[in-house]
N, C-alpha and C. Protein backbone atom coordinates (compact mmCIF):
# COMPACT_ATOMS: atom_id res chain seq x y z
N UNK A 1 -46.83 47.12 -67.36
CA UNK A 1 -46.70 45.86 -68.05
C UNK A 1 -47.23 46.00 -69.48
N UNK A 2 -46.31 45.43 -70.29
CA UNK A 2 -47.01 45.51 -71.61
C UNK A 2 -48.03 44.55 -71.86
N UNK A 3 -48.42 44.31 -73.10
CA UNK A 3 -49.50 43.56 -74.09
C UNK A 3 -48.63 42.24 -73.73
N UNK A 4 -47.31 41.71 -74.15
CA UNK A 4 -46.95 40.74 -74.62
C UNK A 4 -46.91 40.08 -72.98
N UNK A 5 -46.37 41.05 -72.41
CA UNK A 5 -45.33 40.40 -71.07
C UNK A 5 -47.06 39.74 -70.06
N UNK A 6 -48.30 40.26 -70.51
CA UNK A 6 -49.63 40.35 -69.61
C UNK A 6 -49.59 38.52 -70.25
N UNK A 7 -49.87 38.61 -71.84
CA UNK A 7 -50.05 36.98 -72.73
C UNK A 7 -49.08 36.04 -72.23
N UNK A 8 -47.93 36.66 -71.78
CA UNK A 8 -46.79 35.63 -71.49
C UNK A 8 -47.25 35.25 -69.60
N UNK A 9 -47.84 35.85 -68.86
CA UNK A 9 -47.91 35.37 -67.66
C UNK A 9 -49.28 34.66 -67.73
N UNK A 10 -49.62 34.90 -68.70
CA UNK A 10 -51.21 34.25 -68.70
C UNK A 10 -50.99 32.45 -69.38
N UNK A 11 -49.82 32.81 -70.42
CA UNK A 11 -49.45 31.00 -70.82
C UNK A 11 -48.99 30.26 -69.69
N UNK A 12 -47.89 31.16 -68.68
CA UNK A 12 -47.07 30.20 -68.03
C UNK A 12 -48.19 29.74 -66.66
N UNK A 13 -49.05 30.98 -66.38
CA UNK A 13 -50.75 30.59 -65.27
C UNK A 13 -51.54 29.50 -66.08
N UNK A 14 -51.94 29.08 -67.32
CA UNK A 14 -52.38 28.51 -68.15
C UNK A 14 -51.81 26.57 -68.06
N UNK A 15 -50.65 27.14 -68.51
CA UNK A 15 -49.46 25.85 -68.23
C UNK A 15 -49.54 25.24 -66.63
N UNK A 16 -49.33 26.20 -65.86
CA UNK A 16 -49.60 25.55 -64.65
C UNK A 16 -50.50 25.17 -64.33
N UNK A 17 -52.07 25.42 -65.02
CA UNK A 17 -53.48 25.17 -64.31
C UNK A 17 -53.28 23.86 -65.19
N UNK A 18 -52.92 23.64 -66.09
CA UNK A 18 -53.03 22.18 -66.72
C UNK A 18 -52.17 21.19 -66.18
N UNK A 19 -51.03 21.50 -66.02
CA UNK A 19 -50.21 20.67 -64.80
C UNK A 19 -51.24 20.01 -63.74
N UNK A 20 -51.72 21.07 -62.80
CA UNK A 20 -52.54 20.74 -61.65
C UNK A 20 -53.48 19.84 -62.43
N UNK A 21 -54.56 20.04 -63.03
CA UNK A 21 -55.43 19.07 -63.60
C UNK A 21 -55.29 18.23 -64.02
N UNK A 22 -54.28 18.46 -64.42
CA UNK A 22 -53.11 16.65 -65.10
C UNK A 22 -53.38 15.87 -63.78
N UNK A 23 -52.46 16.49 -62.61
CA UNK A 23 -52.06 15.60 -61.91
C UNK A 23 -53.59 15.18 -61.00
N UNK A 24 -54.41 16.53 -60.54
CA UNK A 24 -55.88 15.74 -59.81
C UNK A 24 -56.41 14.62 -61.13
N UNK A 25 -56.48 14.92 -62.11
CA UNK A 25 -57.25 13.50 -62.83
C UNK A 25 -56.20 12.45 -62.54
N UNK A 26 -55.01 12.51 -62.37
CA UNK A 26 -54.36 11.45 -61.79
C UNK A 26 -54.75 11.01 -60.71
N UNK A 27 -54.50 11.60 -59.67
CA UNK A 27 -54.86 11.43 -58.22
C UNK A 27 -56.57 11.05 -58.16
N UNK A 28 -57.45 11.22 -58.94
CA UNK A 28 -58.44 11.04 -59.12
C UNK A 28 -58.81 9.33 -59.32
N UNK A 29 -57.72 8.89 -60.77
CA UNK A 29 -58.12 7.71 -61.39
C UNK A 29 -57.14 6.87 -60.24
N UNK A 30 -56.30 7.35 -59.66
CA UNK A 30 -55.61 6.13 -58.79
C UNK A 30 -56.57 5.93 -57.52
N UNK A 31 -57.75 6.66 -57.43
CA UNK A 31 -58.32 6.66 -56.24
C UNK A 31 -59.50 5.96 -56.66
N UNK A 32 -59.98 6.09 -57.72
CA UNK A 32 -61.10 5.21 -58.19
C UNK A 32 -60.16 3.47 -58.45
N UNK A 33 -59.53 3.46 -58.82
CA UNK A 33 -58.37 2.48 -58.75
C UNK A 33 -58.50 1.60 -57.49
N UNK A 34 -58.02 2.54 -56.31
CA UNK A 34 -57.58 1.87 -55.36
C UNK A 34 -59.76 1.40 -54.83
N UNK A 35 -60.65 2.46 -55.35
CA UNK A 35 -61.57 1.80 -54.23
C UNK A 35 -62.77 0.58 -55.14
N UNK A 36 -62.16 0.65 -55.86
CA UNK A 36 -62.57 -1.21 -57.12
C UNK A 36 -61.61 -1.89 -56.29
N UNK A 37 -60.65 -1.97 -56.36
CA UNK A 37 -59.82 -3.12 -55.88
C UNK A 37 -60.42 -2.92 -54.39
N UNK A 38 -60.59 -2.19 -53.39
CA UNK A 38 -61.11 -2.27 -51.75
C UNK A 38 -62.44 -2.94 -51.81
N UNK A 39 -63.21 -2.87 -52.96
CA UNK A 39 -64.15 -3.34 -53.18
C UNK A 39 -64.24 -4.73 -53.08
N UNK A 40 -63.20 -4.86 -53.88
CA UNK A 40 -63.03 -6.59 -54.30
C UNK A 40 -62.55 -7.40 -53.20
N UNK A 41 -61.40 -6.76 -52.71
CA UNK A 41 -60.78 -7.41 -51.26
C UNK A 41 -61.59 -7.71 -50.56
N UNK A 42 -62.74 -6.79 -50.20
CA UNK A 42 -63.76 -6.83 -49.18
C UNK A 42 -64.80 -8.03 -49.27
N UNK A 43 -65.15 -8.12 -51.07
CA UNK A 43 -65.88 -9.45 -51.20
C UNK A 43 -64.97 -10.77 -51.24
N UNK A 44 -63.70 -10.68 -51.32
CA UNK A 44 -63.11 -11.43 -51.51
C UNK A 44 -63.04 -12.05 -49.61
N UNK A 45 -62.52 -11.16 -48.79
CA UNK A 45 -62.52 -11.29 -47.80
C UNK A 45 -63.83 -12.09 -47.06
N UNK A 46 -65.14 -11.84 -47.31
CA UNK A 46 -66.17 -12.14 -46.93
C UNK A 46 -66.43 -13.63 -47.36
N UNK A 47 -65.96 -13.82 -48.53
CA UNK A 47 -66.26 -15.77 -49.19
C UNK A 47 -65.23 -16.06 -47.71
N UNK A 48 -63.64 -15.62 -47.88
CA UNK A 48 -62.90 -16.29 -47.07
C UNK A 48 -63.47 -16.52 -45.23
N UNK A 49 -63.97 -15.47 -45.25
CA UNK A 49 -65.04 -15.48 -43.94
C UNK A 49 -66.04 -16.84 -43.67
N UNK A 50 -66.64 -16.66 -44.96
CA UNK A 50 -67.30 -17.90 -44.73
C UNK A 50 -67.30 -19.04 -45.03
N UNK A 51 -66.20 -19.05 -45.42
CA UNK A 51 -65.93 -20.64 -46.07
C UNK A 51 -64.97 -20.96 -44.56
N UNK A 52 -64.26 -19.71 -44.18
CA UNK A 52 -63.23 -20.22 -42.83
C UNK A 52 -64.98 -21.06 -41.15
N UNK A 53 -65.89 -20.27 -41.22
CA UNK A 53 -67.11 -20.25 -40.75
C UNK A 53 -67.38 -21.73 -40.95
N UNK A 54 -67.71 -22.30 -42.34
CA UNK A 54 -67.89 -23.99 -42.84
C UNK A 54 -67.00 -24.78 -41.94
N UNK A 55 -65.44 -24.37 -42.39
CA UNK A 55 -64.70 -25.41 -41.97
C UNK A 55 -64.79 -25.38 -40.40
N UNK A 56 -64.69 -24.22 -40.13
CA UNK A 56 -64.58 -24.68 -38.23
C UNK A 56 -65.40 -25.14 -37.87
N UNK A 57 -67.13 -24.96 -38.33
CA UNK A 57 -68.60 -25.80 -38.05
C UNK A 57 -68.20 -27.38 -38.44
N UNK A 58 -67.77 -27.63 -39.26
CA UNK A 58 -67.10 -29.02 -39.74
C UNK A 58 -66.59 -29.84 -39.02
N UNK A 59 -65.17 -28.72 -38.32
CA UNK A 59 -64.14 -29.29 -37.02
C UNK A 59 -64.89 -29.14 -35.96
N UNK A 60 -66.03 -28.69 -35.90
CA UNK A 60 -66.33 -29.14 -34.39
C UNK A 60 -67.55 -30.32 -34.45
N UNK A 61 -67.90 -29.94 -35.64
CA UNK A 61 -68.68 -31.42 -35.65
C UNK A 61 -67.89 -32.53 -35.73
N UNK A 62 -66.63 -33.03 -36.39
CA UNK A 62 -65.93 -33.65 -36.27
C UNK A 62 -65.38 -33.76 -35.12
N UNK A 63 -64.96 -32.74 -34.19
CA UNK A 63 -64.38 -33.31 -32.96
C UNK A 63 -65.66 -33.78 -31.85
N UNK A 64 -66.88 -33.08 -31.95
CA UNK A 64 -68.12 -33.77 -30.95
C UNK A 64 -68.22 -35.20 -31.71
N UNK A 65 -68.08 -35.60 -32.73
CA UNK A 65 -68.51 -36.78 -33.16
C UNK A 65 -67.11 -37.59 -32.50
N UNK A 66 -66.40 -37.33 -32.41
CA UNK A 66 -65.14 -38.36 -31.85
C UNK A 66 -65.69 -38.59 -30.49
N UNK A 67 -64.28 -39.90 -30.16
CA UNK A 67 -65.14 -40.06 -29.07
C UNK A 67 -63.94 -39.00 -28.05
N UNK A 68 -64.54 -39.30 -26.76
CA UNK A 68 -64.04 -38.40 -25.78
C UNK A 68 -62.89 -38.61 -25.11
N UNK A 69 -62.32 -39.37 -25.74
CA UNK A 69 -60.97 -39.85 -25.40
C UNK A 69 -59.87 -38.80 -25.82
N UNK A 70 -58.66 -38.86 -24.56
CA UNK A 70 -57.43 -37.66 -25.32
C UNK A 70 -56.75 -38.11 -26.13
N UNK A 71 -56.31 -37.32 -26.93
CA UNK A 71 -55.70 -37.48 -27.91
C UNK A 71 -54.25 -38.30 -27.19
N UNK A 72 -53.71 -39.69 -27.96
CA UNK A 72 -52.52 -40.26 -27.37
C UNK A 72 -51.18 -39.63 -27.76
N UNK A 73 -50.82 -38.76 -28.93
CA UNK A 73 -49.80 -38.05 -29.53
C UNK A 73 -49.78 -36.73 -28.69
N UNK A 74 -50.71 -36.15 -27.88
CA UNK A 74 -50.57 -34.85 -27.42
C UNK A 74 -50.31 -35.46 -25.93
N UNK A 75 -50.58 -36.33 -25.32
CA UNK A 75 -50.44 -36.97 -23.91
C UNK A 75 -48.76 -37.84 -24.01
N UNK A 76 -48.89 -37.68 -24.74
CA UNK A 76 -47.28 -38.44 -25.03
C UNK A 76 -46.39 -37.44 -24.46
N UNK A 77 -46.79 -36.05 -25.42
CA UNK A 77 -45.49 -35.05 -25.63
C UNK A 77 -45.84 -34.69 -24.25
N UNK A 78 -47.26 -34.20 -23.83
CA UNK A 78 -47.10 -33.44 -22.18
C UNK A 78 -46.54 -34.59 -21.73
N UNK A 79 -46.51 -35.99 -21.44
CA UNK A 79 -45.84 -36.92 -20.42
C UNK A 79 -44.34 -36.62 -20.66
N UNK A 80 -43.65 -36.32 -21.77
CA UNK A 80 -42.27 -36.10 -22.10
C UNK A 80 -41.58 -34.99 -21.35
N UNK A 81 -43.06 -34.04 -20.75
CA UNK A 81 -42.67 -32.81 -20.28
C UNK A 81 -42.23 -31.81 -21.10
N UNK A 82 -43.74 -31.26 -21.77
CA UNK A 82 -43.66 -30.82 -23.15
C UNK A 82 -44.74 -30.11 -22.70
N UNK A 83 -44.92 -28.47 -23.04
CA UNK A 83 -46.60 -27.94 -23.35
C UNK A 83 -47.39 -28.56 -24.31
N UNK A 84 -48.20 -28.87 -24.70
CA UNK A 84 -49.37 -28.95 -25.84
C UNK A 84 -50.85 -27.86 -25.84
N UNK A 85 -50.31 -26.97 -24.97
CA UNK A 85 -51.34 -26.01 -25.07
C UNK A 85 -51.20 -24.78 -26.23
N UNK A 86 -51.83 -23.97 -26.53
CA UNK A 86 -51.48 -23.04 -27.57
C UNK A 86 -50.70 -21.88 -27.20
N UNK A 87 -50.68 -21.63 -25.78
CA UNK A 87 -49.96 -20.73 -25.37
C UNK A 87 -48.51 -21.06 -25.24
N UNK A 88 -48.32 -22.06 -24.73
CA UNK A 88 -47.10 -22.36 -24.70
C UNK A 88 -45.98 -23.40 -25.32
N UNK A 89 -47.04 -23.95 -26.45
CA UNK A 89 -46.75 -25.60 -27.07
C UNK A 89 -45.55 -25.21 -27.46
N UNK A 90 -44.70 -26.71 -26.91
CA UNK A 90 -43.56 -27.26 -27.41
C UNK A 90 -42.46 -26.55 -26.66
N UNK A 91 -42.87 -26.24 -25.43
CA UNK A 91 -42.25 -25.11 -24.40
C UNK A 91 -41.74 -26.13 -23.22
N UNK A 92 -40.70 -26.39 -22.56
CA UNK A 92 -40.24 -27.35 -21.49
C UNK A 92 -41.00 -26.97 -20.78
N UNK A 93 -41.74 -27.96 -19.86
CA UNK A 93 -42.29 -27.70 -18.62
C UNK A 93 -41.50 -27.53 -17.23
N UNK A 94 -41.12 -26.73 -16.22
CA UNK A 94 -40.44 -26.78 -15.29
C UNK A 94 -41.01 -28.75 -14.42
N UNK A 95 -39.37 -28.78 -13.89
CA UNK A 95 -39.94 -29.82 -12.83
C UNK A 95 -41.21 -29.84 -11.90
N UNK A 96 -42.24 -30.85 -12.06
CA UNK A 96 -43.20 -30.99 -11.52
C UNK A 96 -44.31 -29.95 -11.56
N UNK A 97 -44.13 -29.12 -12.56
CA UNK A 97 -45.10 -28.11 -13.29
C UNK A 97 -46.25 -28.90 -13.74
N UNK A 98 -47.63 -28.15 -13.70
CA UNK A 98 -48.54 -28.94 -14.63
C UNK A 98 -49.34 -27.61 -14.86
N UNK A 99 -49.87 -27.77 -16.52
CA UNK A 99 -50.26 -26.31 -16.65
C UNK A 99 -52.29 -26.77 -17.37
N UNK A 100 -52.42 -25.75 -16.21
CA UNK A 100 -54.01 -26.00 -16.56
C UNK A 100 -54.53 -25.78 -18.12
N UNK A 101 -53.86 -25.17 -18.59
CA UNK A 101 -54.27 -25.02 -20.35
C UNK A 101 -53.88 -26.38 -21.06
N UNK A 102 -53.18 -27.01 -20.36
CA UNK A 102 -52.75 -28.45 -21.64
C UNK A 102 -53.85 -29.27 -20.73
N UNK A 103 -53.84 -29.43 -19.31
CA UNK A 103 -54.81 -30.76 -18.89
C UNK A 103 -56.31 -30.60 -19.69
N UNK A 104 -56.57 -28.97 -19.59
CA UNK A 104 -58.07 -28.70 -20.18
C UNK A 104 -57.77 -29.21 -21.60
N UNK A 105 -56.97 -29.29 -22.62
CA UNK A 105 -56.72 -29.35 -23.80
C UNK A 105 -57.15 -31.07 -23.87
N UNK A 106 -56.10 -31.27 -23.00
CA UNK A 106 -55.83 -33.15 -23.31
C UNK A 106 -57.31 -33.69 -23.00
N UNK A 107 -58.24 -33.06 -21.69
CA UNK A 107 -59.04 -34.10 -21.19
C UNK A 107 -60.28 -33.17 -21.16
N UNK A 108 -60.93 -32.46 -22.05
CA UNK A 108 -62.02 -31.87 -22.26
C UNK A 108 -63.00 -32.31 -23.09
């Protein structure tokens, strides 16, 4: 191998090591990228945690403060022969079916 042909494999090894480093500082800054934003989601996630935490403490203080009466719009639809349970709401009830998830619902 000559002088020139040794300089010429050493630019195009050269060229390629900068390629690669190009692209890890890429792969680098999209990864610092992605874990600021995981960061944020995560606190972001956590307010939504607890603000979801408020409101349901809210709804159940609101529903112990009601009185203990069933609801007349959900006793309607089961009398129509209707689910009102969560498993099956708004689901036909077979003839003379009665499903223990809506009575517990209506009269708990």
């Amino acid at each position: 191998m000559t002088k020139k042909e040794i300089l010429e494999q050493l630019n195009i090894l050269e060229d390629a090591l900068n390629q690669t480093l190009a692209q890890v500082s890429s792969i680098r800054q999209k990864l610092e990228d992605s874990q600021r934003e995981n960061a944020t989601l995560r606190m972001e996630l956590e307010k939504v945690r607890e603000h979801l935490a408020e409101l349901e403490k809210h709804e159940v203080q609101e529903t112990t403060s009601t009185s203990d009466e069933p609801n007349p719009t959900l006793i309607n639809i089961f009398n129509e022969g209707f689910h009102v349970c969560h498993l099956h709401y708004a689901e036909r009830l077979d003839e003379g079916e009665s499903c223990l998830d809506c009575l517990e619902l209506l009269y708990r």
